[in-house]
N, C-alpha and C. Protein backbone atom coordinates (compact mmCIF):
# COMPACT_ATOMS: atom_id res chain seq x y z
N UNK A 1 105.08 80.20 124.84
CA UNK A 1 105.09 81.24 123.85
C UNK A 1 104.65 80.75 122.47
N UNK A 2 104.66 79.21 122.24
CA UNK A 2 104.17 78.82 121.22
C UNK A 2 102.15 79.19 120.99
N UNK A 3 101.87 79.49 119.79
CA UNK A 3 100.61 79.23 119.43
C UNK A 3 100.33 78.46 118.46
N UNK A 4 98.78 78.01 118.44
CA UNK A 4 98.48 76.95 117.59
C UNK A 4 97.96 77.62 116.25
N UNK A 5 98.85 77.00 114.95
CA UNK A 5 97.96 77.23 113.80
C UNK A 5 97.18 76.17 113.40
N UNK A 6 96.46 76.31 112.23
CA UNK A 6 95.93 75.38 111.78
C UNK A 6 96.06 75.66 109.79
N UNK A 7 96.39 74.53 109.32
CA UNK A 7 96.62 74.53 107.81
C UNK A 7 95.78 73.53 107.00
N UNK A 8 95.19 74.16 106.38
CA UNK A 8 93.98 73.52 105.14
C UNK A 8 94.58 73.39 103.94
N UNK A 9 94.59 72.17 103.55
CA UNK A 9 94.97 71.91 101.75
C UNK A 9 93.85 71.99 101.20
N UNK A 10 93.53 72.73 100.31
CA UNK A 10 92.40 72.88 99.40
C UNK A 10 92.91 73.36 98.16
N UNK A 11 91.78 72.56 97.27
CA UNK A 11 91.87 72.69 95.71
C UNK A 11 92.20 73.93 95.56
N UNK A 12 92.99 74.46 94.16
CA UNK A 12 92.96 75.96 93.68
C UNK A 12 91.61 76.31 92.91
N UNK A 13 90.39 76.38 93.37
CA UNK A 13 89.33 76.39 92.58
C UNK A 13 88.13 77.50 93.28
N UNK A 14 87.29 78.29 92.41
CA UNK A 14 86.22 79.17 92.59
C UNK A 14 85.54 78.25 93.86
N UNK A 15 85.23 78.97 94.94
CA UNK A 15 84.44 78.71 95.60
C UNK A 15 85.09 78.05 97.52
N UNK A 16 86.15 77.38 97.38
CA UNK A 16 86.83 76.37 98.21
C UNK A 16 87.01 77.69 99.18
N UNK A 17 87.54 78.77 99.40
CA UNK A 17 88.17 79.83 100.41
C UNK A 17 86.62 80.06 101.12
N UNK A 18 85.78 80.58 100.25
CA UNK A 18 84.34 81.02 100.80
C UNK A 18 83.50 79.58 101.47
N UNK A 19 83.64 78.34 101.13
CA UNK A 19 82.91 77.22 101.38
C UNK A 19 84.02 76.94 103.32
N UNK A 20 85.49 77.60 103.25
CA UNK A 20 86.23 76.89 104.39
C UNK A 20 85.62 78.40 105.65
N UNK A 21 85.74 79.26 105.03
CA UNK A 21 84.75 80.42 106.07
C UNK A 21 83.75 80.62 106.29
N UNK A 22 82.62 79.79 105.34
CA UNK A 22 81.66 79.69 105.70
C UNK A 22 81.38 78.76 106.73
N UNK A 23 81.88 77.07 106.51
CA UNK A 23 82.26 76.36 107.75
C UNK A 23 82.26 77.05 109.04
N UNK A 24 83.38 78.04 109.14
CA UNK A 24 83.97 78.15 110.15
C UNK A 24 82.63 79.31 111.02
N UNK A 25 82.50 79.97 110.12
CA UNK A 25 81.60 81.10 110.87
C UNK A 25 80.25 80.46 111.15
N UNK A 26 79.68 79.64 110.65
CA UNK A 26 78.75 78.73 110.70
C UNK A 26 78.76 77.95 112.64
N UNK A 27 79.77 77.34 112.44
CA UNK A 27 80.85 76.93 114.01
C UNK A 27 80.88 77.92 115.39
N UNK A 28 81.21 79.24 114.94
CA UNK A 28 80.80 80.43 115.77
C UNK A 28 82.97 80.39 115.93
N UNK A 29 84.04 80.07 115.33
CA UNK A 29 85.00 80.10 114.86
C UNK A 29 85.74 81.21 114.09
N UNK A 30 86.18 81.93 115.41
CA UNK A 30 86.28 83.54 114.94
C UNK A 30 88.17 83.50 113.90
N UNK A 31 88.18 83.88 113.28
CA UNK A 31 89.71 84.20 112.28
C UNK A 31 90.34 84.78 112.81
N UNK A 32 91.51 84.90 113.13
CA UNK A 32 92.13 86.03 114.23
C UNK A 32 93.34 86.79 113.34
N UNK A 33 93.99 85.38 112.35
CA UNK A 33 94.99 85.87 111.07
C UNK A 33 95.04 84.77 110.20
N UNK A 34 95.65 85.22 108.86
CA UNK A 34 95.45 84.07 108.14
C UNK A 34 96.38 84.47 107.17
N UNK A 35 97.24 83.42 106.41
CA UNK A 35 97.62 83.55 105.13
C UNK A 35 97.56 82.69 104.20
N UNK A 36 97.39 82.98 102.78
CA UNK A 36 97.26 81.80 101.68
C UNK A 36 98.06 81.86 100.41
N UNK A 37 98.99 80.69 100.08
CA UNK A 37 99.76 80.67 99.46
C UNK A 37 99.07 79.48 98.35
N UNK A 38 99.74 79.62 97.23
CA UNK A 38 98.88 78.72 96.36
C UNK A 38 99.96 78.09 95.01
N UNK A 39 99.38 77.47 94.51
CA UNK A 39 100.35 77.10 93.14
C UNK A 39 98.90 76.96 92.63
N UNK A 40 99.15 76.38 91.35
CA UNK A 40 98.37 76.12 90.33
C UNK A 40 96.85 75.21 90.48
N UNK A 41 97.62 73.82 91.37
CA UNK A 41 96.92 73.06 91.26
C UNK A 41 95.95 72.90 93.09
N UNK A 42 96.69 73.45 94.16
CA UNK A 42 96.57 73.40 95.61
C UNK A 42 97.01 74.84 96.26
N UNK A 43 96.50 74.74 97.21
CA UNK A 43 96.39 75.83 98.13
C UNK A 43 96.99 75.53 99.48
N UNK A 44 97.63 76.22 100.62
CA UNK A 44 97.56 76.03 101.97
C UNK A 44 97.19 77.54 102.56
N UNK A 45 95.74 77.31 103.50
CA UNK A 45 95.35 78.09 103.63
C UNK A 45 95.68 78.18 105.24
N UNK A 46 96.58 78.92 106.41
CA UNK A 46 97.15 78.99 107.33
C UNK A 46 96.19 80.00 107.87
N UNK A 47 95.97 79.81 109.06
CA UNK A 47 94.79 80.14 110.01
C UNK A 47 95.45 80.58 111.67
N UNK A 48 94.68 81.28 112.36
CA UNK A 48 95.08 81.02 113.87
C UNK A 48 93.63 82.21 113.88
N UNK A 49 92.75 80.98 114.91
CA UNK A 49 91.58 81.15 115.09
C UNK A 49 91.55 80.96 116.73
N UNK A 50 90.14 81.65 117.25
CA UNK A 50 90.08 81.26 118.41
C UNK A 50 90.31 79.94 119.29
N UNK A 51 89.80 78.93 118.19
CA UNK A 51 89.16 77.57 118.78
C UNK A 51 90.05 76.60 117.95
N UNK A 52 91.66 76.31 117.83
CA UNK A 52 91.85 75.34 116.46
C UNK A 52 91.54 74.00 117.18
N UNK A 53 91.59 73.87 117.75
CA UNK A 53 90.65 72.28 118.31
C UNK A 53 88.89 71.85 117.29
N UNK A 54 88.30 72.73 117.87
CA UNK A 54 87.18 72.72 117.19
C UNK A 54 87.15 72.80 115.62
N UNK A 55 88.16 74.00 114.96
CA UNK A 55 88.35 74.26 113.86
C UNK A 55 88.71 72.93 113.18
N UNK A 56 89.97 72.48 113.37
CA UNK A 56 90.21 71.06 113.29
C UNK A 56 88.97 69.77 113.00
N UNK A 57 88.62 70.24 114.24
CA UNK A 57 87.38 69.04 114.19
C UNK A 57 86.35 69.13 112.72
N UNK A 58 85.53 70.48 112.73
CA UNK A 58 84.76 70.43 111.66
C UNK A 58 85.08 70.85 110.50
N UNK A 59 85.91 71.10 110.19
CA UNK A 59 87.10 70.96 109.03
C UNK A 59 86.91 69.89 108.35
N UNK A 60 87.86 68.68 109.38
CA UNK A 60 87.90 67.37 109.16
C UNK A 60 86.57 66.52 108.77
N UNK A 61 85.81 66.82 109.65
CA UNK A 61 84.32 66.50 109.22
C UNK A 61 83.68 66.87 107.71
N UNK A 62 84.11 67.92 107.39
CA UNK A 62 83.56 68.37 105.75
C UNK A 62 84.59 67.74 104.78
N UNK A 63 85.79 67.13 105.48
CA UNK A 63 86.30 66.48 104.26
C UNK A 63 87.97 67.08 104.05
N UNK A 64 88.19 68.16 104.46
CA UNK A 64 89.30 68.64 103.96
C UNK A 64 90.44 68.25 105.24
N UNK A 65 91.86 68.34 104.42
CA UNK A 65 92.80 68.04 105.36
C UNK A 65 93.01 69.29 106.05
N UNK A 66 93.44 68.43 106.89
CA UNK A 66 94.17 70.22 108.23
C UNK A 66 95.02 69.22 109.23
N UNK A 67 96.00 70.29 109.23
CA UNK A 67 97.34 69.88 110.54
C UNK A 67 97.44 71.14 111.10
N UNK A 68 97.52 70.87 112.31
CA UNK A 68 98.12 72.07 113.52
C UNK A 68 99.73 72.10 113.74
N UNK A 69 99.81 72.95 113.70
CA UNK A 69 101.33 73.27 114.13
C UNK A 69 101.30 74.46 114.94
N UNK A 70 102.64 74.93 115.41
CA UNK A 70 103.34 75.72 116.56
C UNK A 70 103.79 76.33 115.53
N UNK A 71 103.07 77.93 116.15
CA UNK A 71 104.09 78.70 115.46
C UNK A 71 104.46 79.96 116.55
N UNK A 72 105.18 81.36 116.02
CA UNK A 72 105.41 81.88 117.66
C UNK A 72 104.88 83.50 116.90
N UNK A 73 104.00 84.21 117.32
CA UNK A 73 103.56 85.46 117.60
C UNK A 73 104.72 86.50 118.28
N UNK A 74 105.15 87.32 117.15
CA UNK A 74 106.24 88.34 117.86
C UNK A 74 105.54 89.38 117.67
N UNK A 75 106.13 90.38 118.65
CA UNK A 75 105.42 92.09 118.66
C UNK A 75 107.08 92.39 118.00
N UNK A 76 106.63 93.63 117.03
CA UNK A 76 108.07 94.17 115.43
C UNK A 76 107.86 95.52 115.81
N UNK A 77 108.46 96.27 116.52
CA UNK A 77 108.46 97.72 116.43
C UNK A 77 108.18 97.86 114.84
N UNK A 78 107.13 98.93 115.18
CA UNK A 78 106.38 99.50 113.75
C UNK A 78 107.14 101.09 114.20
N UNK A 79 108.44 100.49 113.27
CA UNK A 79 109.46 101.44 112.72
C UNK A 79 110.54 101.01 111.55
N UNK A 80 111.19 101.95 110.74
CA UNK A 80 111.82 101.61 110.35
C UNK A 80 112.86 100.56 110.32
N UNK A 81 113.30 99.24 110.22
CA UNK A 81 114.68 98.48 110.62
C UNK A 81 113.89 97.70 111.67
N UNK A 82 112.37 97.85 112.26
CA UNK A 82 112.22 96.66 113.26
C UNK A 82 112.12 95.47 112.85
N UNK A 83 111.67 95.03 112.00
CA UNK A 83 111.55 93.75 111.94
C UNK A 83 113.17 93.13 111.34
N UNK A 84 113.72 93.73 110.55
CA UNK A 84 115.23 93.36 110.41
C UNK A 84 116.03 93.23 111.72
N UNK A 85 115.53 93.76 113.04
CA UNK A 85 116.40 93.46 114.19
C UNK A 85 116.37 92.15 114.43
N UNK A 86 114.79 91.85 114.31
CA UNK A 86 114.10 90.35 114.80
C UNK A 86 115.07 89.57 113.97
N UNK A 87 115.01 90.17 112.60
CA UNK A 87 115.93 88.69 111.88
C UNK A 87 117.50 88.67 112.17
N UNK A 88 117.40 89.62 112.16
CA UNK A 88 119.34 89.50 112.48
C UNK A 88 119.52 88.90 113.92
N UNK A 89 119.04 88.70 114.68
CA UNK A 89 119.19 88.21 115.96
C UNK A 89 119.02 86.50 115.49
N UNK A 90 117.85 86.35 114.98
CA UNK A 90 117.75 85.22 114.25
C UNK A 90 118.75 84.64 113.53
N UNK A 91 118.99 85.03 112.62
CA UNK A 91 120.31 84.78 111.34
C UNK A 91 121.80 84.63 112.86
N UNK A 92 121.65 84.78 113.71
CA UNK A 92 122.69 85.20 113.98
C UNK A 92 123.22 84.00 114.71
N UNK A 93 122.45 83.18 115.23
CA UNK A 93 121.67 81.79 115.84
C UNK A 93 121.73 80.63 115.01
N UNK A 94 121.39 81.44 113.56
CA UNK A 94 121.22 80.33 112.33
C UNK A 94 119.87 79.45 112.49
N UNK A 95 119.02 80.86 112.54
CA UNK A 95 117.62 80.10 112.57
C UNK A 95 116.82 80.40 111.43
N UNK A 96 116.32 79.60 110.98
CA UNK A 96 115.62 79.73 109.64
C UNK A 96 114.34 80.21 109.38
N UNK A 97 113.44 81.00 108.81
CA UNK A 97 112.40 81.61 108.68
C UNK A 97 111.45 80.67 107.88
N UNK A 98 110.90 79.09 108.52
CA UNK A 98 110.27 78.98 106.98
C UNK A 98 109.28 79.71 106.44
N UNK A 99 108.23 80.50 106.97
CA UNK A 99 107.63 81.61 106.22
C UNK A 99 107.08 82.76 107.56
N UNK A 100 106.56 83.28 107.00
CA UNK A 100 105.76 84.55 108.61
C UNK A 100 104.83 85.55 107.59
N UNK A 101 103.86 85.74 108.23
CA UNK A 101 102.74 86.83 107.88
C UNK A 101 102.80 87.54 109.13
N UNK A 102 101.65 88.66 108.52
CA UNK A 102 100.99 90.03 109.41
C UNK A 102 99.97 89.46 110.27
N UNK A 103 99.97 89.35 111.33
CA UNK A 103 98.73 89.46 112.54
C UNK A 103 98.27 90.79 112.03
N UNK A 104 96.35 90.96 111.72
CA UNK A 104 96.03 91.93 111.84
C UNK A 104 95.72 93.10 112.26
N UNK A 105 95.78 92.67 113.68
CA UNK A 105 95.49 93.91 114.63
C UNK A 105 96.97 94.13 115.50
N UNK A 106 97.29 95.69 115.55
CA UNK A 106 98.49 96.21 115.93
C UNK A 106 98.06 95.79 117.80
N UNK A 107 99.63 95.87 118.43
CA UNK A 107 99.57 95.59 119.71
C UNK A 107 100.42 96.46 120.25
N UNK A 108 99.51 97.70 121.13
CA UNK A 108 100.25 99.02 121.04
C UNK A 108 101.08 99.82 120.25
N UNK A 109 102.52 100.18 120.13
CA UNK A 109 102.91 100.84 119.06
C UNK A 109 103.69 99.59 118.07
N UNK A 110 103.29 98.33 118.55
CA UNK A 110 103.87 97.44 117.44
C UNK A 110 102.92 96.51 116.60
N UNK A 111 103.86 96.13 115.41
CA UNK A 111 102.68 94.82 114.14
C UNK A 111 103.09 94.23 115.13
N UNK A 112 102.60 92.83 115.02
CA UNK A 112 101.90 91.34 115.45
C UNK A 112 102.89 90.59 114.13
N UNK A 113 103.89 89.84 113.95
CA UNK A 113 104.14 89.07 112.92
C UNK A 113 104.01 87.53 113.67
N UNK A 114 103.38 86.65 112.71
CA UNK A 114 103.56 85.20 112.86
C UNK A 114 104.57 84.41 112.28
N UNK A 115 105.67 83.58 112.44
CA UNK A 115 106.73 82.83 112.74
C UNK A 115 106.27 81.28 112.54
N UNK A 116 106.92 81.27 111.56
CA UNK A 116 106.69 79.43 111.72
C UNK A 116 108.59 79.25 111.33
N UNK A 117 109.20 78.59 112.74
CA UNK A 117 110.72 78.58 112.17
C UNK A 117 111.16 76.59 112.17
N UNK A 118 112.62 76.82 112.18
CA UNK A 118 112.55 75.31 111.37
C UNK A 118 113.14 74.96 112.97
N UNK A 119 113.75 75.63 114.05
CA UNK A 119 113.35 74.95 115.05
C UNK A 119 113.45 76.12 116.17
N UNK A 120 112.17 75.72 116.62
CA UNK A 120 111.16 76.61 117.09
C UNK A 120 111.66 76.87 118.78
N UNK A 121 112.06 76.08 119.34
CA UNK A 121 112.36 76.29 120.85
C UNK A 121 113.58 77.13 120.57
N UNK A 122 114.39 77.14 119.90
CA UNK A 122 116.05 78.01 119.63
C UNK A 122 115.33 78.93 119.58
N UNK A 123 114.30 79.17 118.16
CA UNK A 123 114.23 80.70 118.53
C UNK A 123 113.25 81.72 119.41
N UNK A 124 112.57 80.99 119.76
CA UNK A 124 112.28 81.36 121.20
C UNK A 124 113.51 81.44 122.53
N UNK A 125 114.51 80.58 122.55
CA UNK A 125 115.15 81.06 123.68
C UNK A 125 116.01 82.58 122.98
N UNK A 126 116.49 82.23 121.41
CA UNK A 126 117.09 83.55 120.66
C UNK A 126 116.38 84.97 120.84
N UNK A 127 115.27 85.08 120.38
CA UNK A 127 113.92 85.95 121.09
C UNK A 127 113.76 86.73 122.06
N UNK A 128 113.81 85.72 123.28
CA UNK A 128 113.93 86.43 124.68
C UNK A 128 115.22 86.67 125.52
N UNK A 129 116.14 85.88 124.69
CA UNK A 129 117.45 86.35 125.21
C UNK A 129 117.86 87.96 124.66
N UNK A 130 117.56 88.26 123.51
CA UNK A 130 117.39 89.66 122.77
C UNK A 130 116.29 90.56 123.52
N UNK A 131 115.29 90.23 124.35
CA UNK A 131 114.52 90.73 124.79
C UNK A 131 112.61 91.34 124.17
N UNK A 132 112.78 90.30 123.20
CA UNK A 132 111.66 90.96 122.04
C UNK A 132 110.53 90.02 122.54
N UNK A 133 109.44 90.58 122.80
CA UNK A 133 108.54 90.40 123.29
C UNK A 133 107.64 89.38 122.11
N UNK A 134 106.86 88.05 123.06
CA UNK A 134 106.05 87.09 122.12
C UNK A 134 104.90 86.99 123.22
N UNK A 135 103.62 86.90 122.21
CA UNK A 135 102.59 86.75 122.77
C UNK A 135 101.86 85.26 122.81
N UNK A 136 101.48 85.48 124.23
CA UNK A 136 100.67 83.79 124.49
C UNK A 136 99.31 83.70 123.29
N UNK A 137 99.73 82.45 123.07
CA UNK A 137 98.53 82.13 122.09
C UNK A 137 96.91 82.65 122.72
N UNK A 138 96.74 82.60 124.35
CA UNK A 138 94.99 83.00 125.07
C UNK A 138 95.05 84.74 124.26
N UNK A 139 96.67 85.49 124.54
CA UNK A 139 96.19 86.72 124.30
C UNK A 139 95.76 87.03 122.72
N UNK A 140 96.30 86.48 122.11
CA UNK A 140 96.01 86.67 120.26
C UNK A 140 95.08 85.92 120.32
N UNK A 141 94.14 84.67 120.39
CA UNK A 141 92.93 84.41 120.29
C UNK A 141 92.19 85.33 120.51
N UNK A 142 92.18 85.94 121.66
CA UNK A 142 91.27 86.92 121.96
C UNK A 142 91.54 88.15 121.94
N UNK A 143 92.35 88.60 121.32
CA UNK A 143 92.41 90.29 120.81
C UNK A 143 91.21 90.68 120.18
């Protein structure tokens, strides 16, 4: 149930976001979701692409850092109070959120949220013991 991200440190500067997608689309390295958080001086630009193997690779090749990590793809009833179920089941476990974004494309009547937690097999067994559905990393590559 785990999927692979991939995370880019890049300068906070004009040009660095458009120079790491140009890379990638260049590669034939499709974006599937992404989020970017920043301070002043650095960026981490969080990815889950078709290919993070490859991504990785020519990344690394142009110079910039990148680490892969596990993170876990949940389907959030797109309703009122769904995604607060997800966490309270969570919280309830005492599992920690270190951050989560929007997957862009909906998966039937539910969002797509991405999960990066501080330990990741708990809340996956927390997850499916609640019954809330997570998607294999083949199916979100290729949505």
């Amino acid at each position: 149930m785990k999927v692979e991200q991939i995370s880019i440190f890049i300068e906070n500067k004009s040009g660095r976001l458009a120079e790491i997608t140009r890379i990638l689309g260049e590669a034939g390295i499709n974006i599937r979701a992404l989020s970017l958080a920043d301070t002043s001086d650095f960026g981490i630009l969080r990815l889950i692409v078709n290919d993070g193997v490859k991504a990785n690779a020519v990344l690394k090749e142009k110079g910039f850092t990148v680490n892969m990590t596990e993170v876990v793809a949940v389907e959030v009833p797109d309703r009122p109070g769904g995604l607060s179920a997800i966490l309270q089941a969570l919280d309830r476990d005492a599992i920690n959120v270190e951050y989560m974004y929007a997957f862009v494309e909906r998966c039937g009547g539910n969002a797509v949220i991405i999960f990066r937690f501080d330990e990741t097999d708990k809340a996956i067994a927390t997850l499916n013991a609640q019954n809330f559905n997570m998607l294999e990393g083949n199916r979100l590559y290729n949505m």
